[in-house]
Protein backbone atom coordinates (compact mmCIF):
# COMPACT_ATOMS: atom_id res chain seq x y z
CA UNK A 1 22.36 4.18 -9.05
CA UNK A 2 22.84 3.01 -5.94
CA UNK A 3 20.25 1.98 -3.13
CA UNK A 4 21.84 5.29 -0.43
CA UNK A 5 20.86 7.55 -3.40
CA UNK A 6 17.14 6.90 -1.89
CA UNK A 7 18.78 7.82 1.78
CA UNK A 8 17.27 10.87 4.08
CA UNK A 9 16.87 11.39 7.54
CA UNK A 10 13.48 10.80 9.06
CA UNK A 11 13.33 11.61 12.64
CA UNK A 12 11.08 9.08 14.73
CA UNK A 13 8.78 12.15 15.42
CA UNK A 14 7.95 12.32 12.17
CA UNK A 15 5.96 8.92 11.74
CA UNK A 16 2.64 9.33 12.59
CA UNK A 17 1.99 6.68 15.26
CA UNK A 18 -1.81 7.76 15.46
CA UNK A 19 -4.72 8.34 12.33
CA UNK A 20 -5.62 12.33 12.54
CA UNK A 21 -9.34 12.92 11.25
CA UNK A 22 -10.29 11.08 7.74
CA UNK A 23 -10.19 13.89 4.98
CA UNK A 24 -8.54 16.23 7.20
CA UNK A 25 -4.34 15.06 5.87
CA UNK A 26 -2.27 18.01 4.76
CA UNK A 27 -1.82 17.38 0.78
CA UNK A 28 1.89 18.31 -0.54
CA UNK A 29 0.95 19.39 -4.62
CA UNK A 30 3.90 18.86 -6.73
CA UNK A 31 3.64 20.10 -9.85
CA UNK A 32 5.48 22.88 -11.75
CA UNK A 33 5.84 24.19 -8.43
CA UNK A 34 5.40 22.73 -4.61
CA UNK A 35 2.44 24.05 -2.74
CA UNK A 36 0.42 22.59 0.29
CA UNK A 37 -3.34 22.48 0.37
CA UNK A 38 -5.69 20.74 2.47
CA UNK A 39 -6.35 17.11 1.25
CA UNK A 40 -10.45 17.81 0.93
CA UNK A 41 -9.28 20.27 -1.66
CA UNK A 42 -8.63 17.55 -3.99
CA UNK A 43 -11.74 17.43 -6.15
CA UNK A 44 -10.65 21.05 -6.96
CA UNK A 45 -6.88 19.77 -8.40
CA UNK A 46 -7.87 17.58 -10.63
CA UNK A 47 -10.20 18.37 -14.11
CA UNK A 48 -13.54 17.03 -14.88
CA UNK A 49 -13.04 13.90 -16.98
CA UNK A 50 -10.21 12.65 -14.96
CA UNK A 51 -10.27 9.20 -13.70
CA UNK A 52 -9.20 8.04 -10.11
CA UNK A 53 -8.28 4.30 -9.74
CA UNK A 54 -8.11 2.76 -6.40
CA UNK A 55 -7.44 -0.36 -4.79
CA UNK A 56 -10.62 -1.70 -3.07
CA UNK A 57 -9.22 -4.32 -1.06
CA UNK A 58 -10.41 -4.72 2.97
CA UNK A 59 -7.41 -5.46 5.24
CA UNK A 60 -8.24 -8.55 7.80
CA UNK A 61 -6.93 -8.62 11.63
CA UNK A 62 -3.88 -11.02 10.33
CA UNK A 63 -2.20 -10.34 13.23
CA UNK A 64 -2.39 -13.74 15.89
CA UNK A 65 -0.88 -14.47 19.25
CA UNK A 66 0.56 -17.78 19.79
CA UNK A 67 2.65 -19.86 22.24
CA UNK A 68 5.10 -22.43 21.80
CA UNK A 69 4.52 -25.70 23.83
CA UNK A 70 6.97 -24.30 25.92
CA UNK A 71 4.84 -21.42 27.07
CA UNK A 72 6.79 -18.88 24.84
CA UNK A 73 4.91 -16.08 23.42
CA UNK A 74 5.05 -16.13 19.54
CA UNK A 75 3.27 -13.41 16.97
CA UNK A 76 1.81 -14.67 13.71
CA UNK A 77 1.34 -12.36 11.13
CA UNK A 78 -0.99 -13.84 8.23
CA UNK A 79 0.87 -13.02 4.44
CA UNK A 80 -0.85 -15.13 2.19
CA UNK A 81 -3.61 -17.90 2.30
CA UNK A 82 -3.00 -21.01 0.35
CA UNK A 83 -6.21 -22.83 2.07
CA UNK A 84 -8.89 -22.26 4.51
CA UNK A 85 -6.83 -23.64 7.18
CA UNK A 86 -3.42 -23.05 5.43
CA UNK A 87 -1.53 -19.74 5.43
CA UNK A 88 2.43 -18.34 4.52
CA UNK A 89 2.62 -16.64 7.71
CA UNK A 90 5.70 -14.08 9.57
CA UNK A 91 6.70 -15.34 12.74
CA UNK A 92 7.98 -13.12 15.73
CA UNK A 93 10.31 -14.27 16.95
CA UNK A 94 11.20 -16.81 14.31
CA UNK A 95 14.76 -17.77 14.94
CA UNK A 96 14.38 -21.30 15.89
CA UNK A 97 10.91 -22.02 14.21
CA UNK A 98 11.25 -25.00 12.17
CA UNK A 99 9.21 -27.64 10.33
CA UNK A 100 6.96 -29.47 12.77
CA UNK A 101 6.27 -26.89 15.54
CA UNK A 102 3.36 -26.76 16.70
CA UNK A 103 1.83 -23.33 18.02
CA UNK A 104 -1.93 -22.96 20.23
CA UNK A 105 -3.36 -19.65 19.16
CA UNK A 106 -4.79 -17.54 21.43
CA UNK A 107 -8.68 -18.31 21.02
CA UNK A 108 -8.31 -20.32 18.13
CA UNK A 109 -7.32 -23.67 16.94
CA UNK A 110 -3.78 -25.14 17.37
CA UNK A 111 -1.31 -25.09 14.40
CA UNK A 112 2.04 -26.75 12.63
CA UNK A 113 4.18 -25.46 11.05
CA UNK A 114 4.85 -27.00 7.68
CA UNK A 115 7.23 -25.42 5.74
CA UNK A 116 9.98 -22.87 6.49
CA UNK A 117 10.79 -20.39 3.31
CA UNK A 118 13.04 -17.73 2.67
CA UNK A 119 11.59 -16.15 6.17
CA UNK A 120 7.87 -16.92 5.81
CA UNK A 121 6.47 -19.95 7.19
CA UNK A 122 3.80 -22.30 5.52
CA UNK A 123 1.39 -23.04 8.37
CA UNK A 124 -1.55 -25.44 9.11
CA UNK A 125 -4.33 -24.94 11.48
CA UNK A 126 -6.25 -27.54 12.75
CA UNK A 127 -9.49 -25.88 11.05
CA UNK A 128 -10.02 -23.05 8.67
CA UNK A 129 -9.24 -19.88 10.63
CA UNK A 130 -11.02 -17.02 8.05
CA UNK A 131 -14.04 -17.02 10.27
CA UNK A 132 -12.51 -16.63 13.53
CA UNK A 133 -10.28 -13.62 11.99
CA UNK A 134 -12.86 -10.80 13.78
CA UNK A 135 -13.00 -12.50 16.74
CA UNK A 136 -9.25 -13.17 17.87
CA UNK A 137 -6.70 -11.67 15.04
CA UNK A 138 -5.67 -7.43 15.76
CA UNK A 139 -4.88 -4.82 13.17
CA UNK A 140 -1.96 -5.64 11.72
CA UNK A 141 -0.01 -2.14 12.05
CA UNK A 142 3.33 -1.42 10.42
CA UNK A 143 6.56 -1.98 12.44
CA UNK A 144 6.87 1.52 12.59
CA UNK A 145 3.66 2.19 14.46
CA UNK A 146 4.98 1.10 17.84
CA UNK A 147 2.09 0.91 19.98
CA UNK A 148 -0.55 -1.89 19.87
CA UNK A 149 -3.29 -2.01 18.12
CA UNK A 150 -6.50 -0.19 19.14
CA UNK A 151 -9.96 -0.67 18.37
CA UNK A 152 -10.18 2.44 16.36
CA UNK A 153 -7.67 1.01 14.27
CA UNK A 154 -9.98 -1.70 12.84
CA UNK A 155 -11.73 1.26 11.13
CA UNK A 156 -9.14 4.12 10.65
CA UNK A 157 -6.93 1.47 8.92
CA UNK A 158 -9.42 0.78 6.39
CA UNK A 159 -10.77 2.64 3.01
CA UNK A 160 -14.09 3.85 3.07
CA UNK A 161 -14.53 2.54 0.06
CA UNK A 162 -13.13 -1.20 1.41
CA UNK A 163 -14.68 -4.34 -0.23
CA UNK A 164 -12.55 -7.35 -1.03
CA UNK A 165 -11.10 -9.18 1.83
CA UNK A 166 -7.77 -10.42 2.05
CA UNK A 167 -5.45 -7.52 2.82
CA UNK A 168 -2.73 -7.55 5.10
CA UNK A 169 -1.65 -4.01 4.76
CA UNK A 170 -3.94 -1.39 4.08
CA UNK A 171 -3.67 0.71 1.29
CA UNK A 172 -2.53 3.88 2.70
CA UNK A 173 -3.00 6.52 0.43
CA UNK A 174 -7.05 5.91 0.06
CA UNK A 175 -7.13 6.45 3.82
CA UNK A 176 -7.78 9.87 3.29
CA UNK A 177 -10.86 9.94 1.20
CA UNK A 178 -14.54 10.31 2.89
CA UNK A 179 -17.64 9.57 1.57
CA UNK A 180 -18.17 13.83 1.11
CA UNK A 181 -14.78 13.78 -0.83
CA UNK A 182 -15.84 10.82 -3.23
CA UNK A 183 -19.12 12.60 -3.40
CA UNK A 184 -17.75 15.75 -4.42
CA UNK A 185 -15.42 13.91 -7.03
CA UNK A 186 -18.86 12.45 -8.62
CA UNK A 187 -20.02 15.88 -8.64
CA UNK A 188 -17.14 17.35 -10.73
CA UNK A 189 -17.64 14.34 -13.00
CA UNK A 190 -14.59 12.66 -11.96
CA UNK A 191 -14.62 9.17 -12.43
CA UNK A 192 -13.26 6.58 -9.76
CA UNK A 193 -12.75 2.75 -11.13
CA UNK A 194 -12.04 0.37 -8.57
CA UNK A 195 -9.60 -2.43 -8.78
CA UNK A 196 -7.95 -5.28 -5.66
CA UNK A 197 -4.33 -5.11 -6.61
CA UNK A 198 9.96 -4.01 2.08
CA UNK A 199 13.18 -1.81 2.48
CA UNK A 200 16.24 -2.61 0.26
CA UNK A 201 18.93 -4.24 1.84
CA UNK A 202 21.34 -4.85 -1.15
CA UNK A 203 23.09 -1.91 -2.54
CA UNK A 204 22.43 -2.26 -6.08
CA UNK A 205 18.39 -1.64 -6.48
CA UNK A 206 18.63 -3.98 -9.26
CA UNK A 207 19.69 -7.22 -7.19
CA UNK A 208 16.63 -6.61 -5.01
CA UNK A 209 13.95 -9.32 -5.09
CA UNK A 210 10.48 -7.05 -5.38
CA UNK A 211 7.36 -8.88 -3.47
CA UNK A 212 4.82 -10.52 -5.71
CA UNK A 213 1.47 -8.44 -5.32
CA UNK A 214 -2.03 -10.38 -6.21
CA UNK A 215 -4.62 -8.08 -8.53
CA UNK A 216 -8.02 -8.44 -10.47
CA UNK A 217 -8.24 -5.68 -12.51
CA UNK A 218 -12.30 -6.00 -13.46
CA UNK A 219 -13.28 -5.26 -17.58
CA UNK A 220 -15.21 -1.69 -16.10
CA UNK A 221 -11.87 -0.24 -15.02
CA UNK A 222 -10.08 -1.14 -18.22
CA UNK A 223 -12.96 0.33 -20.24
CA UNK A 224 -12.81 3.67 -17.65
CA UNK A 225 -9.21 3.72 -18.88
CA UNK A 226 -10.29 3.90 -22.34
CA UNK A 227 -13.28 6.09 -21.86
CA UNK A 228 -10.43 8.21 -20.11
CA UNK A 229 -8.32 8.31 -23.19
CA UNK A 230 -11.28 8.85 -25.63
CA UNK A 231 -12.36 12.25 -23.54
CA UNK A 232 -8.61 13.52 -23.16
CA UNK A 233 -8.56 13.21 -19.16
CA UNK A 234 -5.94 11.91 -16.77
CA UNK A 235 -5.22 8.63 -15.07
CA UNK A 236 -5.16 9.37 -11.14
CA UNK A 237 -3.57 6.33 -8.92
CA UNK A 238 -4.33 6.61 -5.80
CA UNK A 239 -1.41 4.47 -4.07
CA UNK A 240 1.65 2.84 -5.41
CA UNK A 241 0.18 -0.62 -5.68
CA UNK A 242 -2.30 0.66 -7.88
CA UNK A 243 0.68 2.10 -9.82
CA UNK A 244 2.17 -1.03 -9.81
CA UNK A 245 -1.07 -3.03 -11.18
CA UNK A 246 -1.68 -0.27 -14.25
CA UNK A 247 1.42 -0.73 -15.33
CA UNK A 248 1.67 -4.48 -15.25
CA UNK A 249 -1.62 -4.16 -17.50
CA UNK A 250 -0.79 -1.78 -20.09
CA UNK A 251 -1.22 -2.96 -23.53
CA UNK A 252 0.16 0.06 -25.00
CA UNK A 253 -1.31 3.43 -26.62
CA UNK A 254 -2.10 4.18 -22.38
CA UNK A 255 -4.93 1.56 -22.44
CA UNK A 256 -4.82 -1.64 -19.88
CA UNK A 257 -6.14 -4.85 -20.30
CA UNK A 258 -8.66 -6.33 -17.64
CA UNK A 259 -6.69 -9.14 -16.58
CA UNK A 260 -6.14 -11.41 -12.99
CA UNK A 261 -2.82 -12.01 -11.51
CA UNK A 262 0.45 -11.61 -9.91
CA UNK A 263 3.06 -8.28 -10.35
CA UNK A 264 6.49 -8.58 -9.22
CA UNK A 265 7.17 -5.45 -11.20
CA UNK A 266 9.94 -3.58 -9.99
CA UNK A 267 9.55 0.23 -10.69
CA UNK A 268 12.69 2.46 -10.28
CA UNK A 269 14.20 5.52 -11.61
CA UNK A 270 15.05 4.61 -15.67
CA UNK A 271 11.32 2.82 -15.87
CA UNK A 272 9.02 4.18 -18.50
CA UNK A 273 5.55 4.89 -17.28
CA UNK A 274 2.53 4.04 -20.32
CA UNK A 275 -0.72 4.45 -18.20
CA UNK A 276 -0.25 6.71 -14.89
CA UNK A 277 -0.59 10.47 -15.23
CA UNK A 278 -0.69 11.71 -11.90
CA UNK A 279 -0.31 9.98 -8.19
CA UNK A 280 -1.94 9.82 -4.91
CA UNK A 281 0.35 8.84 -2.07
CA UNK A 282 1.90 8.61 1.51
CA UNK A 283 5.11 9.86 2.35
CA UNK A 284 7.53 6.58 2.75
CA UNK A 285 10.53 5.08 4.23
CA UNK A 286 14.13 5.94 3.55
CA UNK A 287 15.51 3.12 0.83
CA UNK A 288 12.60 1.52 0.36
CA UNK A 289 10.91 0.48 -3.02
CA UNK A 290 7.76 2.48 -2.67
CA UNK A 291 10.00 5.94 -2.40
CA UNK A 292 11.83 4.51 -5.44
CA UNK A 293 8.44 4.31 -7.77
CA UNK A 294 7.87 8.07 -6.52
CA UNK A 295 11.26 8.92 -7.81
CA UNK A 296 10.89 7.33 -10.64
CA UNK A 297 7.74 8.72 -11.52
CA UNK A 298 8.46 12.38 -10.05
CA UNK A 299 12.26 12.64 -10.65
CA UNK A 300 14.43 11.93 -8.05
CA UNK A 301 15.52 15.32 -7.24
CA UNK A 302 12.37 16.62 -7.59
CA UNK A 303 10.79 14.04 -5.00
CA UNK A 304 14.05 13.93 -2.63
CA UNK A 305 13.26 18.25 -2.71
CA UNK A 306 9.56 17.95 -1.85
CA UNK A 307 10.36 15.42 1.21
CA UNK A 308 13.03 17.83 2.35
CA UNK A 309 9.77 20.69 2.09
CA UNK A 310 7.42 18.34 4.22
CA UNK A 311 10.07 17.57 6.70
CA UNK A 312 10.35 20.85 7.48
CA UNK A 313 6.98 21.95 7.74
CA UNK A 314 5.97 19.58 9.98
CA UNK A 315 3.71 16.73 7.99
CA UNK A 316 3.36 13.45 8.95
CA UNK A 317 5.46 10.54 7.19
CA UNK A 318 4.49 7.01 6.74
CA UNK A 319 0.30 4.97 6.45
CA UNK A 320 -1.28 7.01 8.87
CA UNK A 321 0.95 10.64 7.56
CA UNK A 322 -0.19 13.60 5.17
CA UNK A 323 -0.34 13.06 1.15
CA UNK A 324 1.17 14.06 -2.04
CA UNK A 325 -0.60 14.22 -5.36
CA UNK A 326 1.89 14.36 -7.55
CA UNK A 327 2.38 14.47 -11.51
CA UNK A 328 4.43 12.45 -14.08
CA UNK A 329 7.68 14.43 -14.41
CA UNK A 330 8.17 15.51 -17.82
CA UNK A 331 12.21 14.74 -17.94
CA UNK A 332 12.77 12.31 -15.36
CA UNK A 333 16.33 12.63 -13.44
């Protein structure tokens, strides 16, 4: 299988460059059949007893403005804190960035860079920089989203249902859900257990190195799992990291383990899924790893089918597009 098999044409007008109304997404269904409903019509597709697992982390304004000591403009993007004051960092441009620079942020304290990595940069500020975040960092907003930030973006790219800080990318596919949706999910006694959980350049998939993703999966969404199990309902991830994190966990029989860690876990067509039933996501990017874990969960022909259906009725593609719910194929192709 080759990395173009994951290849289809998304026109720029097709990636939402602006958040519609929370709970108001078109949902794609894909099931036995394709059908569209209203994403507020979720607590209705799914059966009491069911179990929805999120990711709960808060994104952070990681996104810096910097200059050079030449008066060049420089963009720091925050990956990955190692200290208070020390962070692996993306730098735009980073061509000629190398060990020693020093960078003034915009409003905040001056930095060095450290160490230079595989394209991410280890870098020191001259005081611990977590505080100041609020005050002088901006949404960090996917390359594809080519505007600037905005202030409704610090809370339209954000769960609802946000609590642990240290995000960098929000997890898309929860912003959809209101407090009236999670409401009405409690109502139909569906459970929700929380948890804090690139494209492919190389032809072959398999020579791809996948990004290591931090979780803590707590001991009450392991035992939701297994309550889950017990009462005969479904396993519900809503987003592809969550996917990810279940699946890292499993200790077999559909049960996961409550654990802490890192997941470079790789999930492509030929992968065998032991915990996720169904799935809650965005629409993603040609040839990239995410739209590979849909494939492999939905069937590639069967996903590749249901993009071609919401291309051509008009939804919205990418963090702030429309969502599919979509369940476990039973022969995966």
């Amino acid at each position: 299988m080759r990395t173009a098999d994951f290849d289809y044409h998304l026109a720029p007008e097709a990636i939402a460059q602006h958040p519609g109304t929370r709970g108001e997404s078109r949902l794609l269904v894909v099931d036995r059949t394709t059908v569209e409903r209203p994403f507020g019509a979720l607590p209705d597709l799914l059966d009491p007893g069911d179990l929805l697992v999120v990711n709960n982390t808060r994104v952070i304004p990681a996104r810096l403005r910097a200059r050079r000591p030449t008066g060049g403009r420089v963009e720091i993007l925050l990956v990955e804190r190692v200290a208070p004051a020390e962070w692996w960092c993306l730098l735009r441009p980073g061509r000629r960035m190398e060990r020693g620079r020093r960078l003034s942020v915009d409003g905040g304290p001056a930095a060095r860079i450290e160490e230079r990595a595989e394209g991410r940069f280890r870098i020191r500020f001259d005081e611990p920089i977590g505080r100041l975040l609020e005050t002088i960092g901006d949404v960090p907003l996917p390359p594809y989203i080519d505007r600037p930030a905005a202030p409704r973006d610090r809370e339209r790219y954000q769960t609802v249902y946000a609590e642990r800080q240290g995000a960098v990318a929000a997890p898309t596919a929860g912003l959809h859900f209101t407090p009236a949706i999670l409401e009405a999910l409690d109502r139909r006694a569906l459970h929700v257990g929380p948890g804090t959980f690139r494209p492919v350049k190389t032809e072959d998939p398999a020579a791809h190195s996948m990004d290591s993703e931090w979780f803590d999966v707590p001991a009450d969404t392991a035992e939701a799992v297994a309550d889950t199990r017990r009462r005969g309902g479904k396993v519900v991830a809503v987003g592809t990291t969550v996917v990810r994190t279940l699946e890292t966990v499993a200790s077999g029989r559909g049960l996961i383990e409550a654990r802490t860690g890192r997941t470079e876990l790789f999930i492509r067509p030929g992968y065998e899924f032991q915990v996720t039933d169904r799935l809650i996501t965005n629409f993603h990017l040609p040839r990239s790893t995410l739209l590979m874990l849909v494939c492999a969960f939905a069937g590639r022909k069967r996903t590749l089918d249901a993009y071609r259906q919401a291309l051509a009725g008009g939804f919205r593609f990418t963090s702030y597009g429309d969502a599919m719910l979509v369940s476990r194929s039973p022969s995966i192709r």
